[in-house]
N, C-alpha and C. Protein backbone atom coordinates (compact mmCIF):
# COMPACT_ATOMS: atom_id res chain seq x y z
N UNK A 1 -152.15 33.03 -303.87
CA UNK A 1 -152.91 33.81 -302.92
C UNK A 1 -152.91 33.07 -301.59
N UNK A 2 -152.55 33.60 -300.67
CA UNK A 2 -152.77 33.35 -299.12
C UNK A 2 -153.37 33.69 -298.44
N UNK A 3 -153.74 32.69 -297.38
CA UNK A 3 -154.60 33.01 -296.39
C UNK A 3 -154.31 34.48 -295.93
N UNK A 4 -154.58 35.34 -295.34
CA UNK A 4 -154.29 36.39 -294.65
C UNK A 4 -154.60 36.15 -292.92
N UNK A 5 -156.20 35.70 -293.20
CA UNK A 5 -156.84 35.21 -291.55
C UNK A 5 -157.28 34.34 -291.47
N UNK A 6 -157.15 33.52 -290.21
CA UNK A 6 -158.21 32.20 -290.46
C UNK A 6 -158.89 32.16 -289.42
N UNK A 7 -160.21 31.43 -289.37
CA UNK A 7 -161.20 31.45 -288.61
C UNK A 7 -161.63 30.10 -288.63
N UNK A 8 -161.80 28.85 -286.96
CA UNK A 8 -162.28 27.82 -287.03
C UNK A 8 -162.67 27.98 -286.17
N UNK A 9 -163.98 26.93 -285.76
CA UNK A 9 -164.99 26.64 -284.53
C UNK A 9 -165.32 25.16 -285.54
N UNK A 10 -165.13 24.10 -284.71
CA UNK A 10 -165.59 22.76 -284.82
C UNK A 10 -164.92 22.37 -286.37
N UNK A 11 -166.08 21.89 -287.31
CA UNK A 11 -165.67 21.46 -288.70
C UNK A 11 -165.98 22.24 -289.90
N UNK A 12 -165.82 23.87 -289.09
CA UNK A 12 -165.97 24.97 -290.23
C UNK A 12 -164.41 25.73 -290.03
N UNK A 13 -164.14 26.46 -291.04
CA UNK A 13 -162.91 27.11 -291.27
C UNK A 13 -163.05 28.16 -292.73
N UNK A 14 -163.07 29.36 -291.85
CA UNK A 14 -163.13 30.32 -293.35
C UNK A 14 -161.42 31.12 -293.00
N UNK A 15 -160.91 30.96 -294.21
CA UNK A 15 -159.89 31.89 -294.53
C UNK A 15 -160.10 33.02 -295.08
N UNK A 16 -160.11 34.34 -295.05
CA UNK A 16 -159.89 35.50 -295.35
C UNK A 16 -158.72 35.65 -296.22
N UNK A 17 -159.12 36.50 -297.30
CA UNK A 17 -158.24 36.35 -298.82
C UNK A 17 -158.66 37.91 -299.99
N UNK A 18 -157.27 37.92 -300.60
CA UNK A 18 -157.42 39.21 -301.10
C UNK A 18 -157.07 38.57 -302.59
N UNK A 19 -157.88 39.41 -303.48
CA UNK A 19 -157.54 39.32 -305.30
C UNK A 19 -157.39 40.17 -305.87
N UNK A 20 -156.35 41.13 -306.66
CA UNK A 20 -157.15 42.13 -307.80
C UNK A 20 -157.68 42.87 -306.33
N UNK A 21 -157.39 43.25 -305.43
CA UNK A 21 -157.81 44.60 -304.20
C UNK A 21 -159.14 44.31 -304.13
N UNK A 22 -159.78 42.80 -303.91
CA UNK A 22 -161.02 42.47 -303.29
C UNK A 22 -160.84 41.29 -302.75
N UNK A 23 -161.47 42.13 -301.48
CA UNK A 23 -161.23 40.88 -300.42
C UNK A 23 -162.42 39.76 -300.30
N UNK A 24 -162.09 38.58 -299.95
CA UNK A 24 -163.48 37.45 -300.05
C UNK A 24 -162.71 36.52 -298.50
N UNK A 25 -163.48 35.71 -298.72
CA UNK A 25 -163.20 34.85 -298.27
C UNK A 25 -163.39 32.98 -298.99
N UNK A 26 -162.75 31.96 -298.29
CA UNK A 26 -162.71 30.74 -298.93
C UNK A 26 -163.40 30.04 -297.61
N UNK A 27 -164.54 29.10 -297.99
CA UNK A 27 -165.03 28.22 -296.63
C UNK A 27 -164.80 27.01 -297.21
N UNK A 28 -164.73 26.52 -295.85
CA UNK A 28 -164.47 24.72 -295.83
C UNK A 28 -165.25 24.12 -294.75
N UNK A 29 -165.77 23.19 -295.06
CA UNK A 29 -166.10 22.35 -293.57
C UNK A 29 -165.44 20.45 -294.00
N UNK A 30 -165.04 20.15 -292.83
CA UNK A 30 -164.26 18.81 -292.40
C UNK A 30 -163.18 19.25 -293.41
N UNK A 31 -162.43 20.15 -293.75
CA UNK A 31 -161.10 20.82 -294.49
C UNK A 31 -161.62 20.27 -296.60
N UNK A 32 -162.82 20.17 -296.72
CA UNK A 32 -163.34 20.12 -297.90
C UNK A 32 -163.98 21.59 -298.41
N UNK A 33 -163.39 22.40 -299.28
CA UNK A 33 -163.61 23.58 -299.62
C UNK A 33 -165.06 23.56 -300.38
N UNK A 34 -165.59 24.80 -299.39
CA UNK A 34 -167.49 24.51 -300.02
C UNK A 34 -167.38 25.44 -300.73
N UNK A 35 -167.07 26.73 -300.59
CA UNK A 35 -167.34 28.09 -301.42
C UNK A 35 -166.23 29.49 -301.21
N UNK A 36 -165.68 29.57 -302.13
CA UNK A 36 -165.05 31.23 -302.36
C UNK A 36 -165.69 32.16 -302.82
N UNK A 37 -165.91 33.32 -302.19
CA UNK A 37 -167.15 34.55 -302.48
C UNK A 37 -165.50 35.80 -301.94
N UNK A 38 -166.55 36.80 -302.92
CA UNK A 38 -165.30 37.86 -303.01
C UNK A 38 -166.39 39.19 -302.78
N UNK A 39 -166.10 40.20 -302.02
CA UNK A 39 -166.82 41.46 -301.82
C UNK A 39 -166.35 42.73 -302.32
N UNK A 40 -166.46 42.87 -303.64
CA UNK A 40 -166.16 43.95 -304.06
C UNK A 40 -166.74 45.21 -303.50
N UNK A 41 -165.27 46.02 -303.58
CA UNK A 41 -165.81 47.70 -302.94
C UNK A 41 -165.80 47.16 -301.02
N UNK A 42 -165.71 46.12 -300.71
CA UNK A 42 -165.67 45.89 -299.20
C UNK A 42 -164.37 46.33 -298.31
N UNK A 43 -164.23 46.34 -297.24
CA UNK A 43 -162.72 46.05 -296.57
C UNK A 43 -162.37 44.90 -295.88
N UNK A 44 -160.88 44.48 -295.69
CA UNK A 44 -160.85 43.44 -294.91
C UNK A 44 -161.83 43.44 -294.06
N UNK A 45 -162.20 44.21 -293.04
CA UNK A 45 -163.00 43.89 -291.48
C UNK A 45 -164.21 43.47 -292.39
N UNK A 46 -164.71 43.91 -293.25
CA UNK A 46 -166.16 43.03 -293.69
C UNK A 46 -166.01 41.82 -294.01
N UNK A 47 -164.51 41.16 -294.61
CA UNK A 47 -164.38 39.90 -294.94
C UNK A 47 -163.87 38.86 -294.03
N UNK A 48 -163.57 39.65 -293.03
CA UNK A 48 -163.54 38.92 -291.57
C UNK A 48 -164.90 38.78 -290.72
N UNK A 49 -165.48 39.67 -291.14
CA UNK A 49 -166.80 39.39 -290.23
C UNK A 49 -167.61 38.71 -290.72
N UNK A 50 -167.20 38.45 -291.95
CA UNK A 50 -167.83 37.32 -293.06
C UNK A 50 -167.42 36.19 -292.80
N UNK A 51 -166.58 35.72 -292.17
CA UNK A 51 -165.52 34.67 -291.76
C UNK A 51 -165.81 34.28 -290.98
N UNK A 52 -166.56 35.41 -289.75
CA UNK A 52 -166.60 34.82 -288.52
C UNK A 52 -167.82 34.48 -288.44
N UNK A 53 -168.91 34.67 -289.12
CA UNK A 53 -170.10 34.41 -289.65
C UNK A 53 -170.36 33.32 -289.95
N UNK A 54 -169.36 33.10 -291.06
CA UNK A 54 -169.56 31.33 -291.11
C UNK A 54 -169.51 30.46 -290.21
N UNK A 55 -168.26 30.62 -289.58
CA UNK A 55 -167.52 29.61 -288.71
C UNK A 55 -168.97 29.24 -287.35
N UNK A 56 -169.37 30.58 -287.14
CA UNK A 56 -170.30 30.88 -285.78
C UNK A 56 -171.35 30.16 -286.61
N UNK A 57 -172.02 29.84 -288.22
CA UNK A 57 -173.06 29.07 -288.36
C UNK A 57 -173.83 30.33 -288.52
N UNK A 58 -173.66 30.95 -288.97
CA UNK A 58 -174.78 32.81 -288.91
C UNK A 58 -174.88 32.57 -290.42
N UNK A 59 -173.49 32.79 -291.73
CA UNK A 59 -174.14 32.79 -292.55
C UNK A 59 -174.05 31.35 -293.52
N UNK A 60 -175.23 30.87 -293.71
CA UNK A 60 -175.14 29.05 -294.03
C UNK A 60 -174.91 29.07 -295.65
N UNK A 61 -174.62 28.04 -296.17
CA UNK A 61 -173.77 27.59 -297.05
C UNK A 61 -174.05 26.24 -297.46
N UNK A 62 -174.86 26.36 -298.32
CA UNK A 62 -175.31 24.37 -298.70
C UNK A 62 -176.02 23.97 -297.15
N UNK A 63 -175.63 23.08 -297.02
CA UNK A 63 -175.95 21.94 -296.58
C UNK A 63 -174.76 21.55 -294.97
N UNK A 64 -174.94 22.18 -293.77
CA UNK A 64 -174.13 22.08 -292.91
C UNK A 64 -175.39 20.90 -291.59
């Protein structure tokens, strides 16, 4: 599975990613993978705006 999109600002980076026709995304911060979440029934643009969410610090994840 491959990236499709990627999204960085500073020491966050979410890639946008498809499985089985559900799209998620994979986050990382300092290129250490924190979490893969998948949105079933979603479309890409929701899993990009999920992407860009992270990266921007909107939606948090552990411990940043």
């Amino acid at each position: 599975m491959d990236a499709i999109s990627t999204f960085v600002m500073d020491s966050l980076r979410a890639d946008t990613i498809c499985k089985k026709g559900n799209w998620g995304i994979r986050m990382f911060k300092n290129g250490q993978l924190v979490k893969e979440e998948y949105y079933k029934g979603h479309s890409e643009c929701y899993a990009e705006d999920a992407a860009e969410n992270y990266v921007f610090g909107i939606k948090k994840i552990g411990v940043q």
